[in-house]
N, C-alpha and C. Protein backbone atom coordinates (compact mmCIF):
# COMPACT_ATOMS: atom_id res chain seq x y z
N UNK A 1 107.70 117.81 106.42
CA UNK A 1 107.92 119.00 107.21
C UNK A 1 108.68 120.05 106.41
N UNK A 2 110.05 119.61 105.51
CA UNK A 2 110.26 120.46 104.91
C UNK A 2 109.51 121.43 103.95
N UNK A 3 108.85 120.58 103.49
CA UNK A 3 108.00 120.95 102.42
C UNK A 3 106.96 122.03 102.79
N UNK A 4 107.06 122.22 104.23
CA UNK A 4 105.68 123.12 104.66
C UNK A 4 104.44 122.82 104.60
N UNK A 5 104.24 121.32 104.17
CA UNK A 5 102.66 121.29 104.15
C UNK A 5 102.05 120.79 105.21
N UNK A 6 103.14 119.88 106.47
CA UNK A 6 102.99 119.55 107.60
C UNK A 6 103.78 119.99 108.49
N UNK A 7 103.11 121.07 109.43
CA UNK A 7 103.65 121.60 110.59
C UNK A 7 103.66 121.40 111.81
N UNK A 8 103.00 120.21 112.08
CA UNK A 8 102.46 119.53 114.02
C UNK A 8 103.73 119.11 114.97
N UNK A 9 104.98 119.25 114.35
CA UNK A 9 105.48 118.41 115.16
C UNK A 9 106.43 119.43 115.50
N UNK A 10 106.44 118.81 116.99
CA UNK A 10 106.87 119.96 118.05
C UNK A 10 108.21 119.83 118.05
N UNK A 11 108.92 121.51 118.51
CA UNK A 11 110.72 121.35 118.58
C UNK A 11 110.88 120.34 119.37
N UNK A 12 110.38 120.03 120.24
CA UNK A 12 111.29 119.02 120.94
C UNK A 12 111.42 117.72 120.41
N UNK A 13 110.36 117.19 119.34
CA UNK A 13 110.89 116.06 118.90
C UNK A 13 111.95 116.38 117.62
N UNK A 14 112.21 117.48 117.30
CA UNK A 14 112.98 118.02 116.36
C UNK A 14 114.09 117.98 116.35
N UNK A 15 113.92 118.21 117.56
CA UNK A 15 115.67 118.39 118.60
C UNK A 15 116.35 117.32 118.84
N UNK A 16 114.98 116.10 119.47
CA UNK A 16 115.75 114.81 119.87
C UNK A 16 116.13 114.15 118.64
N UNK A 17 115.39 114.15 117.64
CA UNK A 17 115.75 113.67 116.51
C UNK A 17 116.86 113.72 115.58
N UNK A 18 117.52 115.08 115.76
CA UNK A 18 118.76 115.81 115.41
C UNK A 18 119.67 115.67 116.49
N UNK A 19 119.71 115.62 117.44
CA UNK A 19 120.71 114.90 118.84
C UNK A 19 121.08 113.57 118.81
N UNK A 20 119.64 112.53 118.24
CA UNK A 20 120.31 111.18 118.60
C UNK A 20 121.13 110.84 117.34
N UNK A 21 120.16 111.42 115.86
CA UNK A 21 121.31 111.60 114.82
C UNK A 21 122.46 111.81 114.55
N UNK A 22 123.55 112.86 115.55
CA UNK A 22 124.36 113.77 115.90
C UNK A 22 124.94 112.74 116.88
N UNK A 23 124.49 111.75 117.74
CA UNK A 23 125.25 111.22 118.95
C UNK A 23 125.60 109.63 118.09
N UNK A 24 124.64 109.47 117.05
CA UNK A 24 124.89 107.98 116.06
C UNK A 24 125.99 108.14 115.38
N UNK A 25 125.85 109.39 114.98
CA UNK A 25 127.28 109.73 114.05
C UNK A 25 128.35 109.75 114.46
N UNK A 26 128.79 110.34 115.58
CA UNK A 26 129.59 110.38 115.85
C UNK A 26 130.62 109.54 116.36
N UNK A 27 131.62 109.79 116.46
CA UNK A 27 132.93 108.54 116.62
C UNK A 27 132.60 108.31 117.83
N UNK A 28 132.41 108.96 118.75
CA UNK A 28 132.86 109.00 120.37
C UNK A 28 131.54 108.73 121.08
N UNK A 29 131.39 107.29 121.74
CA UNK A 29 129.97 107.26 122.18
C UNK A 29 130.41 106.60 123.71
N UNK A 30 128.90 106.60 124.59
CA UNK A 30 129.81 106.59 125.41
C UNK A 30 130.17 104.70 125.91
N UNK A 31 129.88 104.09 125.01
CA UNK A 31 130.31 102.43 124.72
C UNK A 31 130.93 102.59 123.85
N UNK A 32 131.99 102.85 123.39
CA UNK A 32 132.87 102.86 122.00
C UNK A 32 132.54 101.61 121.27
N UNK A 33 132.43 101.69 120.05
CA UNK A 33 131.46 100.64 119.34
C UNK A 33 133.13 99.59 118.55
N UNK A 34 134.29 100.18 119.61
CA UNK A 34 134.72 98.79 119.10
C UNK A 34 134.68 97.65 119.61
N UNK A 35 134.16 97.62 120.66
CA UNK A 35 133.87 96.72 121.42
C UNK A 35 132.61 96.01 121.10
N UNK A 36 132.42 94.85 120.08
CA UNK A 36 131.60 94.20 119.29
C UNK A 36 130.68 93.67 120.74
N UNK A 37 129.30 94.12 120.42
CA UNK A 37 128.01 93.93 120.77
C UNK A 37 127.69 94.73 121.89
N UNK A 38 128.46 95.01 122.59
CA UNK A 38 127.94 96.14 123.65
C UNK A 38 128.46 97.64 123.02
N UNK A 39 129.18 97.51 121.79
CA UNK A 39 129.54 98.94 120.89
C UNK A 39 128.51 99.56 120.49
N UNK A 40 127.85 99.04 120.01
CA UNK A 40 126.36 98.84 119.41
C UNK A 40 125.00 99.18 119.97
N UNK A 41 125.25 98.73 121.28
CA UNK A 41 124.30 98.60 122.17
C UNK A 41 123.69 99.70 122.70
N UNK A 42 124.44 101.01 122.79
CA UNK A 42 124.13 102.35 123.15
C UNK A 42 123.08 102.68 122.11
N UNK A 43 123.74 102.74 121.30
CA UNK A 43 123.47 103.25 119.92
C UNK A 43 121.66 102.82 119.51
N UNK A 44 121.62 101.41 119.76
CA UNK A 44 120.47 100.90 119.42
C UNK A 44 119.45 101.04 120.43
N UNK A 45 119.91 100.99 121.94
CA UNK A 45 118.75 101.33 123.00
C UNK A 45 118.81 103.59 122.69
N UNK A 46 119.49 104.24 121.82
CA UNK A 46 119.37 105.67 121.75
C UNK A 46 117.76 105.73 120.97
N UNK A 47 118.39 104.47 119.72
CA UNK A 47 117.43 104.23 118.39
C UNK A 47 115.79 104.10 119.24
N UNK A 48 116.09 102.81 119.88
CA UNK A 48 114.98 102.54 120.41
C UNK A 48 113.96 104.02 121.32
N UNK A 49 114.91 104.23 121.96
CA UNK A 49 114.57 105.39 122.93
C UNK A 49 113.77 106.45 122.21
N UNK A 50 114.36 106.77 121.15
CA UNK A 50 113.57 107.74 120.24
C UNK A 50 112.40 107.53 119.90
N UNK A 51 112.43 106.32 119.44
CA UNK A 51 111.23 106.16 118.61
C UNK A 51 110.18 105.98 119.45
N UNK A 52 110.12 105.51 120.48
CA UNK A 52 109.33 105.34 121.53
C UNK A 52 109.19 106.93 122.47
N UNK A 53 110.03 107.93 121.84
CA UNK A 53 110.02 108.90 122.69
C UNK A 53 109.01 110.03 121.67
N UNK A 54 109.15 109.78 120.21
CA UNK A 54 108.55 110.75 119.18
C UNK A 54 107.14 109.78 118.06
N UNK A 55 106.95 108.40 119.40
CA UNK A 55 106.24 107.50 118.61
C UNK A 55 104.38 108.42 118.58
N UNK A 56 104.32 109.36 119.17
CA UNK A 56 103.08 110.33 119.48
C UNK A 56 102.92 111.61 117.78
N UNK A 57 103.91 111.78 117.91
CA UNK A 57 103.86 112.61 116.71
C UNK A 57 104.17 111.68 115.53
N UNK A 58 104.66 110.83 115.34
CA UNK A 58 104.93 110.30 114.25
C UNK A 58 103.12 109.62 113.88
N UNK A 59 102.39 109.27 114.67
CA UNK A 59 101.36 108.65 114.89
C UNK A 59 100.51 109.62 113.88
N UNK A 60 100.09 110.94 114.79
CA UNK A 60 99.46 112.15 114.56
C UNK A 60 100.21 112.36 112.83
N UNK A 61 101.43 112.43 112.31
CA UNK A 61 101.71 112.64 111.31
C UNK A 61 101.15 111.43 109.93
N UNK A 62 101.13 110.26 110.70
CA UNK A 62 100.62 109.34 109.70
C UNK A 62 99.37 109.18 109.05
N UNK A 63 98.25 109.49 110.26
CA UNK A 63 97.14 110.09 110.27
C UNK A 63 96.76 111.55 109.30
N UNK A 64 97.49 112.00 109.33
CA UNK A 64 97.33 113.27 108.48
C UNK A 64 97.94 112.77 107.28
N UNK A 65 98.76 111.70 106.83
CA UNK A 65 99.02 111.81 105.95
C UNK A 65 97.93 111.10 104.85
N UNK A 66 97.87 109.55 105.55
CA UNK A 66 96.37 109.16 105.17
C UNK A 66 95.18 109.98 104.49
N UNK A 67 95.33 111.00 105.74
CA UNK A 67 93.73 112.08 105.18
C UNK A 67 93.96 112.86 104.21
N UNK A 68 95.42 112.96 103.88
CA UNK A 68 95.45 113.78 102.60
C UNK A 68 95.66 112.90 101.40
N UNK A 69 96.21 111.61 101.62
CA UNK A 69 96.18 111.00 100.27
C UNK A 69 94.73 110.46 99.79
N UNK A 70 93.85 110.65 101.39
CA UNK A 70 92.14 110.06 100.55
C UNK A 70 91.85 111.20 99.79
N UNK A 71 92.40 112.55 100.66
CA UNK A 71 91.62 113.57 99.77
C UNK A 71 92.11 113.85 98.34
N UNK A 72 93.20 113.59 97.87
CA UNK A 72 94.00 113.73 96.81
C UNK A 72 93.14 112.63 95.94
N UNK A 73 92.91 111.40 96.54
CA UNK A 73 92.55 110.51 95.98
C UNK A 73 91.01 110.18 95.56
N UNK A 74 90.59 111.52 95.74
CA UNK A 74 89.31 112.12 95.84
C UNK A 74 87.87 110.96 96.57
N UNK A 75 88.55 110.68 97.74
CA UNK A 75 87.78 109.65 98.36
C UNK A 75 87.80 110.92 100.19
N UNK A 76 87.00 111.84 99.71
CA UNK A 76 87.09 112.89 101.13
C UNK A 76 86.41 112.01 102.54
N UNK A 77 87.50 111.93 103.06
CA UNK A 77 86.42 111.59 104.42
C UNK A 77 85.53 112.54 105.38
N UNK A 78 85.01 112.11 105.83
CA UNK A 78 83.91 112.88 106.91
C UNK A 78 84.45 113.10 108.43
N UNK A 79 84.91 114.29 108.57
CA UNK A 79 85.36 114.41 110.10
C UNK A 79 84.28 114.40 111.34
């Protein structure tokens, strides 16, 4: 995406992606993670949550990426 050569993916998974990043980082969650295994536990059902929430575009992105390494790889597919 940085790169500009792939543009499909919508602000909102942009956003969540930079939020749950932003809520991992941070000290203050709302299970304080010193509390060994339920500290954690936010954190990893956030993880989970995401990926299952941006698992549509990541899909669509893999797919495109495929089609450009056949084409690079001068094996063009047929749409």
């Amino acid at each position: 995406y940085a790169s500009g050569d792939y543009r499909e993916v919508s602000t909102e998974t942009i956003l969540l992606l930079v939020a749950s990043i932003i809520y991992f980082v941070m000290p203050f969650d709302v299970i304080p993670d010193i509390l060994v295994g339920l500290g954690f536990a936010d954190d990893a059902a956030l993880l989970a949550w995401t990926l299952r929430s941006v698992s549509d575009d990541l899909k669509r992105f893999e797919e495109w990426e495929k089609h450009e390494y056949e084409v690079v790889e001068g094996e063009i597919v047929d749409e």
